[in-house]
N, C-alpha and C. Protein backbone atom coordinates (compact mmCIF):
# COMPACT_ATOMS: atom_id res chain seq x y z
N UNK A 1 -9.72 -29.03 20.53
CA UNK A 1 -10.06 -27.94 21.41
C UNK A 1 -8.96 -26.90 21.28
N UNK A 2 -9.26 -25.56 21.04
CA UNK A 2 -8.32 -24.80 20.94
C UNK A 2 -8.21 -23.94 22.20
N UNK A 3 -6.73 -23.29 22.32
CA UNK A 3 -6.84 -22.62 23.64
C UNK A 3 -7.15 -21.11 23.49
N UNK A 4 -8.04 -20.69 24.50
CA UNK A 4 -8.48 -19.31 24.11
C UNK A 4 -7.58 -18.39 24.49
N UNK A 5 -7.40 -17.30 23.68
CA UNK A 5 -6.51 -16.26 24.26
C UNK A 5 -7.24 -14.91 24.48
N UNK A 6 -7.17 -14.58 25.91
CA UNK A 6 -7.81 -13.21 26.07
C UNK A 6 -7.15 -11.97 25.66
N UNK A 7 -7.51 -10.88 25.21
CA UNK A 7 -7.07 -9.98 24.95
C UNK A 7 -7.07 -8.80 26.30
N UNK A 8 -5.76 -8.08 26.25
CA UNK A 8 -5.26 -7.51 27.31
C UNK A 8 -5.30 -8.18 28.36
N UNK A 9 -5.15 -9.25 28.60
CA UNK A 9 -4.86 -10.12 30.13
C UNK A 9 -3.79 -10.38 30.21
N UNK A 10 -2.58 -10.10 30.67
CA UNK A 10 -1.56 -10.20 30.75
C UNK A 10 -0.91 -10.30 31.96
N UNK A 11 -2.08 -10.58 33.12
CA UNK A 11 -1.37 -10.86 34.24
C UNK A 11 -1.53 -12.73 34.65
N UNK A 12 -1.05 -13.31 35.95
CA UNK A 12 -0.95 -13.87 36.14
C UNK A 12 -1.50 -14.47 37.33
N UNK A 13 -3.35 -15.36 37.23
CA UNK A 13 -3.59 -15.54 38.59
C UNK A 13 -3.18 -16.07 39.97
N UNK A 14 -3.82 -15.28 40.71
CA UNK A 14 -3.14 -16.09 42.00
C UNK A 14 -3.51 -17.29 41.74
N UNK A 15 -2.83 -18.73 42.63
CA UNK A 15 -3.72 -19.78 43.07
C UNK A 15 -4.66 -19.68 44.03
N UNK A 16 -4.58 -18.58 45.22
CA UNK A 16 -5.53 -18.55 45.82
C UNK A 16 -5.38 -17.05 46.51
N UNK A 17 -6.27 -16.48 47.45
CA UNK A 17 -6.68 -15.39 48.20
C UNK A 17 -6.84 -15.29 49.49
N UNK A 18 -6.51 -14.29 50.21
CA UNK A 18 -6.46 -14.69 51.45
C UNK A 18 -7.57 -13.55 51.99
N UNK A 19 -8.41 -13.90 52.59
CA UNK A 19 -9.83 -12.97 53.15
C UNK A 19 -9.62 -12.76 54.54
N UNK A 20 -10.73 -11.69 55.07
CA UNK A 20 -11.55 -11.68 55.95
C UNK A 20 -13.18 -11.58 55.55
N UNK A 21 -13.09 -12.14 56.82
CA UNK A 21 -15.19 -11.42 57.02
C UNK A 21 -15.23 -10.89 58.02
N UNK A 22 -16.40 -9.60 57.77
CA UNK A 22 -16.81 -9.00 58.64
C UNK A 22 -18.19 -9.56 59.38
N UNK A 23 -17.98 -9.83 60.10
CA UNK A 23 -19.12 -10.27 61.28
C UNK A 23 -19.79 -9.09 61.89
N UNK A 24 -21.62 -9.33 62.25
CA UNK A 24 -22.14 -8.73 62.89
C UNK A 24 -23.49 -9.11 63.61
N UNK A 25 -22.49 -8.65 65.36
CA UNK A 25 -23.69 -9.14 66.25
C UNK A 25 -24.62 -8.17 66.74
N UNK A 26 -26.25 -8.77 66.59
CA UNK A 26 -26.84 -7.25 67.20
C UNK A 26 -28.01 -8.46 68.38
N UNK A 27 -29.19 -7.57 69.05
CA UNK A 27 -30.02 -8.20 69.62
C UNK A 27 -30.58 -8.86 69.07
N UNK A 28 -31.40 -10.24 69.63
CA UNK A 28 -32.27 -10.64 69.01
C UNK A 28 -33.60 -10.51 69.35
N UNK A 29 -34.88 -10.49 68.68
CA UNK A 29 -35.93 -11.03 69.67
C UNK A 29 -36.54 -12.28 69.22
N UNK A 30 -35.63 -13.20 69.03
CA UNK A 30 -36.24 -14.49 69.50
C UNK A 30 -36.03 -14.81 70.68
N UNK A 31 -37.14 -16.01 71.07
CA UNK A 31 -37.28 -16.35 72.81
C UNK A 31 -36.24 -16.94 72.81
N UNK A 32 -35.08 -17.35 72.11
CA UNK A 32 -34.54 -18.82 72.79
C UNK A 32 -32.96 -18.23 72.18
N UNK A 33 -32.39 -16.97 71.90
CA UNK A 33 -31.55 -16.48 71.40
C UNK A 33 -31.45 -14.93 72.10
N UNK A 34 -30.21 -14.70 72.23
CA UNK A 34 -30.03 -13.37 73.16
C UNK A 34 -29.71 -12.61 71.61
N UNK A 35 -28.92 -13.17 70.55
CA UNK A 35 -27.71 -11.93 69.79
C UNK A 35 -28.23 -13.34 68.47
N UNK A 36 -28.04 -12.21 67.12
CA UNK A 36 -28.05 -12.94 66.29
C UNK A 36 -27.22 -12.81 65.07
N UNK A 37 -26.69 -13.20 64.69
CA UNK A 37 -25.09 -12.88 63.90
C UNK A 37 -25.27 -13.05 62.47
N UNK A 38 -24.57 -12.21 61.34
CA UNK A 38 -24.81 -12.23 60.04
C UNK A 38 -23.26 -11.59 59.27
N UNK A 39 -22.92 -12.08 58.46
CA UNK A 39 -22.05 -12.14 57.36
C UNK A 39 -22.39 -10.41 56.88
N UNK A 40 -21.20 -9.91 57.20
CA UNK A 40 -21.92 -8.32 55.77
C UNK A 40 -21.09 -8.01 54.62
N UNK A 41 -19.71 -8.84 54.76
CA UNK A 41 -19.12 -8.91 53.69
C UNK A 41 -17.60 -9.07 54.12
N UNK A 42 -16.62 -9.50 53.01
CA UNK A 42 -15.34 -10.15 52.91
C UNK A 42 -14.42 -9.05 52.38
N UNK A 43 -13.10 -8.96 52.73
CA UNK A 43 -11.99 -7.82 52.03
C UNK A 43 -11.14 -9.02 51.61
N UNK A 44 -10.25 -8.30 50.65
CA UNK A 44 -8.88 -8.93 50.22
C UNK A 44 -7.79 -8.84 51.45
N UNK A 45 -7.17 -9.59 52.20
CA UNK A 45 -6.04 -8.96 52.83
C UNK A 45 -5.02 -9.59 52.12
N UNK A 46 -3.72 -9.01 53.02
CA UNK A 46 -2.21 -9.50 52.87
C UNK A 46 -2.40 -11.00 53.05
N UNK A 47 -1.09 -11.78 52.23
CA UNK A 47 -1.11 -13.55 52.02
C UNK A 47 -0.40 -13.46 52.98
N UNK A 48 -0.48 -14.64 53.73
CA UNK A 48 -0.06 -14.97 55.12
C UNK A 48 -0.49 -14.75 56.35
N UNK A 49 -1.60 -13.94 56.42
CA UNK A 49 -2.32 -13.24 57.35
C UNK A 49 -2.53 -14.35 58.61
N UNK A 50 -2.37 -14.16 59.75
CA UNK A 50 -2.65 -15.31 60.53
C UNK A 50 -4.02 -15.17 60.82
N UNK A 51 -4.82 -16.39 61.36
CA UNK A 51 -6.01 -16.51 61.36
C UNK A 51 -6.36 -15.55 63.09
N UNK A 52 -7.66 -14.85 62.79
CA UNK A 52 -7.61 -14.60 64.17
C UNK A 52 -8.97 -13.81 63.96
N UNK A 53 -10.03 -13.66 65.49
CA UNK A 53 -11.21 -13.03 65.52
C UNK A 53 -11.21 -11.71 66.45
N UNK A 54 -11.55 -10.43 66.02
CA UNK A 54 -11.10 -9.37 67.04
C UNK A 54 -12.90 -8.27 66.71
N UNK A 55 -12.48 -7.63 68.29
CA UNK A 55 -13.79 -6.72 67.54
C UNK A 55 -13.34 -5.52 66.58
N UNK A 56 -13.92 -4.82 65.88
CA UNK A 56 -13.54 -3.65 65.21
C UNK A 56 -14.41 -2.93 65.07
N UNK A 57 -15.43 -2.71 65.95
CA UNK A 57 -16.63 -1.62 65.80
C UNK A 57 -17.64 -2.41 67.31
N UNK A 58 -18.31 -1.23 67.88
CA UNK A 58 -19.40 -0.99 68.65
C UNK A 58 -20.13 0.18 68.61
N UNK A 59 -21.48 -0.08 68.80
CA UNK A 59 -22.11 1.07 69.13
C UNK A 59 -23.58 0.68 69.50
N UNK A 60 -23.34 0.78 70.94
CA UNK A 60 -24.60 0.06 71.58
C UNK A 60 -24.33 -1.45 72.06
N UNK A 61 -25.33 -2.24 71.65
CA UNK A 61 -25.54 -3.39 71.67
C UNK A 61 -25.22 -4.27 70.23
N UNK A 62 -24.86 -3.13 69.05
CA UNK A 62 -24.55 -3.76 67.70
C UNK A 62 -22.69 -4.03 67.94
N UNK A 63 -22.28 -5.38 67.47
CA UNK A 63 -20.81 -5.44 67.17
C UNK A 63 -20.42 -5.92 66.16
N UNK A 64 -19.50 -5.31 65.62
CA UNK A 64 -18.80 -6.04 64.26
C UNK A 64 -17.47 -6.79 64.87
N UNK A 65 -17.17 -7.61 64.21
CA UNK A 65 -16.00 -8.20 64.22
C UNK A 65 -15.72 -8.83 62.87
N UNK A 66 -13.86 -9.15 62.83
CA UNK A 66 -13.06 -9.14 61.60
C UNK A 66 -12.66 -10.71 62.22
N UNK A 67 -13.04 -11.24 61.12
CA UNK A 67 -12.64 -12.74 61.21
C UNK A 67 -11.11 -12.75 60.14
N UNK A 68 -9.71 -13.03 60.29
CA UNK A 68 -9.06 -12.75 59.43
C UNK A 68 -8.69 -14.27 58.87
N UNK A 69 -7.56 -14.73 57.83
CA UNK A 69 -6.66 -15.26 58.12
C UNK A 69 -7.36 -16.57 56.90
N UNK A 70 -8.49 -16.13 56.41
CA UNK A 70 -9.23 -17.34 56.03
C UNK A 70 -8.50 -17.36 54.71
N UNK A 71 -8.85 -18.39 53.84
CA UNK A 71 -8.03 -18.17 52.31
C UNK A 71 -9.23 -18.98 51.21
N UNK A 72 -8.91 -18.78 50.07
CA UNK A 72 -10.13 -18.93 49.04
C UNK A 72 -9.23 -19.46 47.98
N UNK A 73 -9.64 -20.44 47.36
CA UNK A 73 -8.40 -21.36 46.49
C UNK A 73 -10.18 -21.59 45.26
N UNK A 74 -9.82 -21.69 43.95
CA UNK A 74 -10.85 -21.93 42.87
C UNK A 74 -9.95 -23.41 42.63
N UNK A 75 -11.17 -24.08 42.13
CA UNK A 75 -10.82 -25.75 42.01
C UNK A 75 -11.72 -25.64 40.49
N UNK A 76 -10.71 -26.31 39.30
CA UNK A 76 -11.31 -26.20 38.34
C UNK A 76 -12.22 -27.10 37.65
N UNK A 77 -12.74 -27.81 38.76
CA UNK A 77 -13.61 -28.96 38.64
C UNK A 77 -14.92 -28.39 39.19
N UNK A 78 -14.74 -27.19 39.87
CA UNK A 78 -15.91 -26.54 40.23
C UNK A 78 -16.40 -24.88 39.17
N UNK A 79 -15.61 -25.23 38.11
CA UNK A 79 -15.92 -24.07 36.79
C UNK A 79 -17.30 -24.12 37.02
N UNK A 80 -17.92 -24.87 36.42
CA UNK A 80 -19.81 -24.92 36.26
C UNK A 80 -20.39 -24.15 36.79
N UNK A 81 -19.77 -24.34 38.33
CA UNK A 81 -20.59 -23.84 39.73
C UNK A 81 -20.20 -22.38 39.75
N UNK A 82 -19.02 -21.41 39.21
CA UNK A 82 -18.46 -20.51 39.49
C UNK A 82 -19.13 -19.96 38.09
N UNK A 83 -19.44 -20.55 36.86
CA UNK A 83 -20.09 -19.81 35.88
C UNK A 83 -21.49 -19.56 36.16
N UNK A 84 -22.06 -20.34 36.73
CA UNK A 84 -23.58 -20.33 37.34
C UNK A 84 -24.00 -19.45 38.49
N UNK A 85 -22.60 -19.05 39.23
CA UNK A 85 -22.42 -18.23 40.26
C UNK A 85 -22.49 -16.44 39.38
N UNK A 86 -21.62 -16.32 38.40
CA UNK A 86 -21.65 -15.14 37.93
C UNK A 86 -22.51 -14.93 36.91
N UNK A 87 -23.02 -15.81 36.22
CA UNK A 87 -24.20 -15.80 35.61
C UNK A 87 -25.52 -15.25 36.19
N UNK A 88 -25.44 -15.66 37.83
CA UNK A 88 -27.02 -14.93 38.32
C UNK A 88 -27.24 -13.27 38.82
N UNK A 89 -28.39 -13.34 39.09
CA UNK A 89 -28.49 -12.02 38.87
C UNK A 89 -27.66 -11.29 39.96
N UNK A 90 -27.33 -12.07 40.53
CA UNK A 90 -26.84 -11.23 42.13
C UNK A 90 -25.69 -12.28 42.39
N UNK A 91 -24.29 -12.03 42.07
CA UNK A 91 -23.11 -12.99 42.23
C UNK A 91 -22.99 -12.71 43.65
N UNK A 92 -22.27 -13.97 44.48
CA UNK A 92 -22.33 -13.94 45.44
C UNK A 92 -20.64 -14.86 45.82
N UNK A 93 -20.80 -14.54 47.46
CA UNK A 93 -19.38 -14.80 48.18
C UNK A 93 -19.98 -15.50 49.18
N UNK A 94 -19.75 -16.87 49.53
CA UNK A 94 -20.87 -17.84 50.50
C UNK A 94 -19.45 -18.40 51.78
N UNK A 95 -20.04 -17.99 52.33
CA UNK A 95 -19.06 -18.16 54.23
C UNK A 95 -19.49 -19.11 54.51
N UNK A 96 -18.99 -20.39 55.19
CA UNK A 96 -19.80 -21.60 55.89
C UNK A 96 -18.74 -21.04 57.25
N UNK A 97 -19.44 -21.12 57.97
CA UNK A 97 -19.18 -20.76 59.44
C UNK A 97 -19.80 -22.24 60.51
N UNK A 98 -18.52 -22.86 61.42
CA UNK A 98 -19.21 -23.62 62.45
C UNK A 98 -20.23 -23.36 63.79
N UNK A 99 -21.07 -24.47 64.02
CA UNK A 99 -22.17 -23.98 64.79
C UNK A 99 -21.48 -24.01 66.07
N UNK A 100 -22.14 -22.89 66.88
CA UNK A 100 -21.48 -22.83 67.89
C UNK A 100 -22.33 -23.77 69.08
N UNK A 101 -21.72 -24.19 70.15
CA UNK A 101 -22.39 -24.88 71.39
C UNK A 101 -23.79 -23.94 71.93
N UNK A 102 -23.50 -22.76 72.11
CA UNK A 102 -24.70 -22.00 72.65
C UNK A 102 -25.18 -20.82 71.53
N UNK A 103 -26.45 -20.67 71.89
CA UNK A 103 -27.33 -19.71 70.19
C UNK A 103 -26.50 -17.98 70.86
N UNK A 104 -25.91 -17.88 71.95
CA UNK A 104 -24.96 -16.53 72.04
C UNK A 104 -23.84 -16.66 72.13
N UNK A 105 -22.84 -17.45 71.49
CA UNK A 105 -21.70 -17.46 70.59
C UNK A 105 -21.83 -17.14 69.38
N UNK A 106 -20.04 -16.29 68.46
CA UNK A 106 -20.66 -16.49 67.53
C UNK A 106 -20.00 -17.45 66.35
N UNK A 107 -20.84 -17.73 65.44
CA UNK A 107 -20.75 -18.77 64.76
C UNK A 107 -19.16 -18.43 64.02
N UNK A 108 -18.29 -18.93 64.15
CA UNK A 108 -16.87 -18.61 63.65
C UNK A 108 -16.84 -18.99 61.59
N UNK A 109 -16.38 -18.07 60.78
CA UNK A 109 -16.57 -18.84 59.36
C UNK A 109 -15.09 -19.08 59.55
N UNK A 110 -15.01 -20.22 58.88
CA UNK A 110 -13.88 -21.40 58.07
C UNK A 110 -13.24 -21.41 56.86
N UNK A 111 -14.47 -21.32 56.23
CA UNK A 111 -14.42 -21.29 54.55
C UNK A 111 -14.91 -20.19 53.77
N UNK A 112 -14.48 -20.02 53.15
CA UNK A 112 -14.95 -18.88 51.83
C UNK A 112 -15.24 -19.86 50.35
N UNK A 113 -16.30 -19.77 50.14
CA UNK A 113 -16.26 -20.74 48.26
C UNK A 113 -17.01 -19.44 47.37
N UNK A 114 -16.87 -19.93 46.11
CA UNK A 114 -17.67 -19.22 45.40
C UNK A 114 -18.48 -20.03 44.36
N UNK A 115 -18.33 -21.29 44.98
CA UNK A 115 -19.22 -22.36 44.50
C UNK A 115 -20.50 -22.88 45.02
N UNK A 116 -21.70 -22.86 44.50
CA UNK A 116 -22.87 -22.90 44.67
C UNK A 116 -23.04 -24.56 45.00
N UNK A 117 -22.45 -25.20 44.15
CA UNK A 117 -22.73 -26.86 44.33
C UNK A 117 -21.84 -27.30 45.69
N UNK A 118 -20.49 -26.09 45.90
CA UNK A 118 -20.21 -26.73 47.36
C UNK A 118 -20.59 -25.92 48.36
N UNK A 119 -20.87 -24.99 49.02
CA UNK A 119 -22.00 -24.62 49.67
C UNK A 119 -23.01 -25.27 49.90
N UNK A 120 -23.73 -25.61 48.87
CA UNK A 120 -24.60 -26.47 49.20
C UNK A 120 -24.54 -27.98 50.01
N UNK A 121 -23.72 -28.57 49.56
CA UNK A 121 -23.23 -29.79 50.24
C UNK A 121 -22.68 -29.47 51.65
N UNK A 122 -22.20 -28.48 52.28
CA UNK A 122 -22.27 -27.84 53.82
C UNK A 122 -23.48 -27.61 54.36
N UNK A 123 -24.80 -26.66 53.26
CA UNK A 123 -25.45 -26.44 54.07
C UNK A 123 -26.45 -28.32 54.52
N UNK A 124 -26.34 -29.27 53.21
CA UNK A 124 -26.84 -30.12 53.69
C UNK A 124 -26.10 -30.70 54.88
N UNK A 125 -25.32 -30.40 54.73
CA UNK A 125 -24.77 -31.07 56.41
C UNK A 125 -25.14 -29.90 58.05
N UNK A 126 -25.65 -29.07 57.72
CA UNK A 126 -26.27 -28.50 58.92
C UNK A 126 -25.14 -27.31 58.87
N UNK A 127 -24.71 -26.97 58.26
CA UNK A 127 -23.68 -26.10 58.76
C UNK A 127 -24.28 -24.97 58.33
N UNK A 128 -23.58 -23.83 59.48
CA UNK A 128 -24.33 -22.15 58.92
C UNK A 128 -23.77 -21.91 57.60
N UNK A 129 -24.38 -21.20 57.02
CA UNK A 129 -23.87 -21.08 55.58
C UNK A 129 -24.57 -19.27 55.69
N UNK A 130 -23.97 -18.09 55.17
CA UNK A 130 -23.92 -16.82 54.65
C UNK A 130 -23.74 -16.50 53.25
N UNK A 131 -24.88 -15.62 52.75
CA UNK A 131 -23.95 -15.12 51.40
C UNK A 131 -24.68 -13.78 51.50
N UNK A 132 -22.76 -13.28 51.18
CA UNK A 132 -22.64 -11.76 50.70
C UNK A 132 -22.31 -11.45 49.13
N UNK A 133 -22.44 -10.13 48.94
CA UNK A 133 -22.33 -9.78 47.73
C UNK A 133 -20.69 -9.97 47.01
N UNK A 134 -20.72 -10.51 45.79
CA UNK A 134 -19.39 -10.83 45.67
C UNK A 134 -18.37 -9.20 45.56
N UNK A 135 -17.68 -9.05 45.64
CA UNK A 135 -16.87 -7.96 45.84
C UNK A 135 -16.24 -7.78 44.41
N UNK A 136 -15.83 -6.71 43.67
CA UNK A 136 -15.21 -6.21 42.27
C UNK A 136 -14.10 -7.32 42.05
N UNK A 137 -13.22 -7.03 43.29
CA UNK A 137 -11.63 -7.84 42.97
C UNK A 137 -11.88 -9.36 42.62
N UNK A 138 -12.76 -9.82 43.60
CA UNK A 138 -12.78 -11.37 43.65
C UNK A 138 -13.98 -11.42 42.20
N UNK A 139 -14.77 -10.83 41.56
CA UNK A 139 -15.65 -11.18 40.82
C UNK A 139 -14.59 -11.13 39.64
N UNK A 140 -13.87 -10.40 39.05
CA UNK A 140 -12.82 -10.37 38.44
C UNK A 140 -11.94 -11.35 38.16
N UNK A 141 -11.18 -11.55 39.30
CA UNK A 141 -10.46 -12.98 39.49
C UNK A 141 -11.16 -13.98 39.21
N UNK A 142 -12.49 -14.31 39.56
CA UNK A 142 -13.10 -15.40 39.32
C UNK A 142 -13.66 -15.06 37.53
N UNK A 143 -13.74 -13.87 37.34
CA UNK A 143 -13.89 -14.29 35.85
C UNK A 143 -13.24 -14.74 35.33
N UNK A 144 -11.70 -14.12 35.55
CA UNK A 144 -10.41 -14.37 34.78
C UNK A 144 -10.35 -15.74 34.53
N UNK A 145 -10.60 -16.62 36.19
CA UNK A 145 -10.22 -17.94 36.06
C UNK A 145 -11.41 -18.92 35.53
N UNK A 146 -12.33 -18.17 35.07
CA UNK A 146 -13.63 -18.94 34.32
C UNK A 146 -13.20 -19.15 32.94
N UNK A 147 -13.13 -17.81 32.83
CA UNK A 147 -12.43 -17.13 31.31
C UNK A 147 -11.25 -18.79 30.85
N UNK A 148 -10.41 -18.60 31.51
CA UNK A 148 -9.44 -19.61 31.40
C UNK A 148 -9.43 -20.71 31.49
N UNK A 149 -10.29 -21.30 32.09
CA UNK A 149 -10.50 -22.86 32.43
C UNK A 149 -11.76 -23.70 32.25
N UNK A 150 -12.88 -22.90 31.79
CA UNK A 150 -14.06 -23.25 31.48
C UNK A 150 -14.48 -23.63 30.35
N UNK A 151 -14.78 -24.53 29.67
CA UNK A 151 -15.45 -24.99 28.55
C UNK A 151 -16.14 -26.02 28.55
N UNK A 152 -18.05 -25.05 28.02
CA UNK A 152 -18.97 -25.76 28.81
C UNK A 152 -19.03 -26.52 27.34
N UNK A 153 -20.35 -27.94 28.03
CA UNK A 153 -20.56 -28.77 27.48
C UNK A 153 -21.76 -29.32 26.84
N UNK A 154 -22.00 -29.13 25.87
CA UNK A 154 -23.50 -29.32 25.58
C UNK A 154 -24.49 -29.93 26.29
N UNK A 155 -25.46 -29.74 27.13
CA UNK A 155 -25.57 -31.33 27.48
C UNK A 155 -26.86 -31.99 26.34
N UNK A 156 -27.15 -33.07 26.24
CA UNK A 156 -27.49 -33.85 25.34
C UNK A 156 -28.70 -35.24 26.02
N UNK A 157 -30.04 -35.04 25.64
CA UNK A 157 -30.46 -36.03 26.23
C UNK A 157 -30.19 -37.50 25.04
N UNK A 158 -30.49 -38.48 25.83
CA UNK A 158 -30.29 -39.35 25.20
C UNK A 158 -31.33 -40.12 24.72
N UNK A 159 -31.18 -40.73 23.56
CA UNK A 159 -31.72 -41.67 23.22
C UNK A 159 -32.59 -42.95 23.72
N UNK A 160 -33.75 -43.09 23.60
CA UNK A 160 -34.46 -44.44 24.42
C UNK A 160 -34.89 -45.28 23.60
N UNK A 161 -34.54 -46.40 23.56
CA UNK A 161 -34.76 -47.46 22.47
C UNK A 161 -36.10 -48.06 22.61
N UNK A 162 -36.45 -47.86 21.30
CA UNK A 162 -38.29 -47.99 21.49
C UNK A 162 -38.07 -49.65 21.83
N UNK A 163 -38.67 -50.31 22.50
CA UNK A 163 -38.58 -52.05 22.85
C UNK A 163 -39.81 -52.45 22.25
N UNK A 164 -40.87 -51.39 22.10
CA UNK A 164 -41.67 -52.23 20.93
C UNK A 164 -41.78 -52.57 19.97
N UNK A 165 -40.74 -51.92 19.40
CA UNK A 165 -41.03 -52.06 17.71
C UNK A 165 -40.14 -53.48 17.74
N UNK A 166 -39.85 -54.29 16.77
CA UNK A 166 -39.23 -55.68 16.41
C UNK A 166 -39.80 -56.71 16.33
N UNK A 167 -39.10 -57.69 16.87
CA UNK A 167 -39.74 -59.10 16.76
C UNK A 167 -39.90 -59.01 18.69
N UNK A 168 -40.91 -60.25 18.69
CA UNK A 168 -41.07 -60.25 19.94
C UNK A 168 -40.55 -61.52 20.36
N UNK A 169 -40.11 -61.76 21.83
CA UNK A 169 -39.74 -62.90 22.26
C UNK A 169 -40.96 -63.85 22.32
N UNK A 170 -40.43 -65.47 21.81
CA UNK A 170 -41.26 -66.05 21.73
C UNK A 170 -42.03 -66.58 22.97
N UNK A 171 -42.78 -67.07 23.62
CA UNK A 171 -43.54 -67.31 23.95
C UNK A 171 -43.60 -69.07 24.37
N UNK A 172 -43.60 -69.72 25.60
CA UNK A 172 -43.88 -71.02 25.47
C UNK A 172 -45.54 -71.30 26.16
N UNK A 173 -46.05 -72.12 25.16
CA UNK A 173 -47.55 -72.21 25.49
C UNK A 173 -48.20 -72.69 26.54
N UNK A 174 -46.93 -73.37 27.25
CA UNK A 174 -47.33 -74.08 28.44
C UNK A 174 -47.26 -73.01 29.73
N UNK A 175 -46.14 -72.13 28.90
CA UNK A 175 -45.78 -70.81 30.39
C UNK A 175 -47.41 -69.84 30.76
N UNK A 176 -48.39 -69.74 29.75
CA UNK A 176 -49.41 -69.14 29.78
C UNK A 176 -50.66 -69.71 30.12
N UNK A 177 -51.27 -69.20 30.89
CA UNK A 177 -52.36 -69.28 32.11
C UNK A 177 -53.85 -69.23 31.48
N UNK A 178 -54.93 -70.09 31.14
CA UNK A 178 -56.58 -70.02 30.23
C UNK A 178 -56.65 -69.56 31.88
């Protein structure tokens, strides 16, 4: 296996990123829900950012809020999922956020992935799950670190050994039933 060398890359990735999300609550009209909350997208902030939820916009009954403090780390065991991620037609940035006790709280996000196979394994566990559009910086970074650590693998079906063709096992005459 040889190691690939990119041309003009000459910087050095982070190990990881430190986000926000922007949250937004507006009315609902379902019967059994007052406010209903949605992901509209993630910024880069400063590393070290402490975690914290504040509002940063009203108007009316619509609110945004800045979830800060969260951080985004690529695991290179999840390449596949991050090439399959920028491969589709619409790359994406997936928030798992915990459920809150009552449907007018709002759902707080935790995590940031950009992995499709782990997302998924949250949303099978019931958890809210969001996806926004992936953003320039982070689609970048995540190429870089595709670019660098990815090498896919053929996959290959296998072989099924015909069991009819040969000799056959013999047979005792007494084991068989007139």
């Amino acid at each position: 296996m040889e190691k690939l060398e990119l041309e003009d890359f000459d910087q050095v990735l982070p190990e990881e990123l430190t986000l926000a999300v922007l949250m937004e609550k507006q009315p609902s009209s379902h019967p059994w829900a007052n406010f209903r909350y949605q992901a509209l997208g993630v910024v880069v902030r400063a590393a070290g950012e402490e975690r914290s939820v504040r509002q940063v916009y009203q108007n009316g009954d619509i609110e945004h809020f800045l979830v800060t403090g969260l951080t985004l780390r690529l695991h290179v065991d999840q390449c596949e999922s991050y090439y399959h991620n920028l491969m589709s037609p619409e790359p994406g940035c997936f928030i798992v956020a915990s459920q809150p006790d009552s449907s007018d709280e709002m759902p707080v996000p935790y995590l940031v992935s950009l992995s499709f196979d782990e997302v998924h394994a949250y949303q099978e566990g019931d958890e809210q799950v969001y996806a926004v559009a992936l953003i320039p910086e982070l689609y970048k970074w995540l190429e870089a670190y595709v670019l660098t650590h990815y090498i896919a693998i053929k996959k290959t079906k296998r072989k099924l050994k015909n069991w009819g063709e040969g000799e056959r096992p013999e047979t005792n005459p007494a084991d068989e039933k007139s």
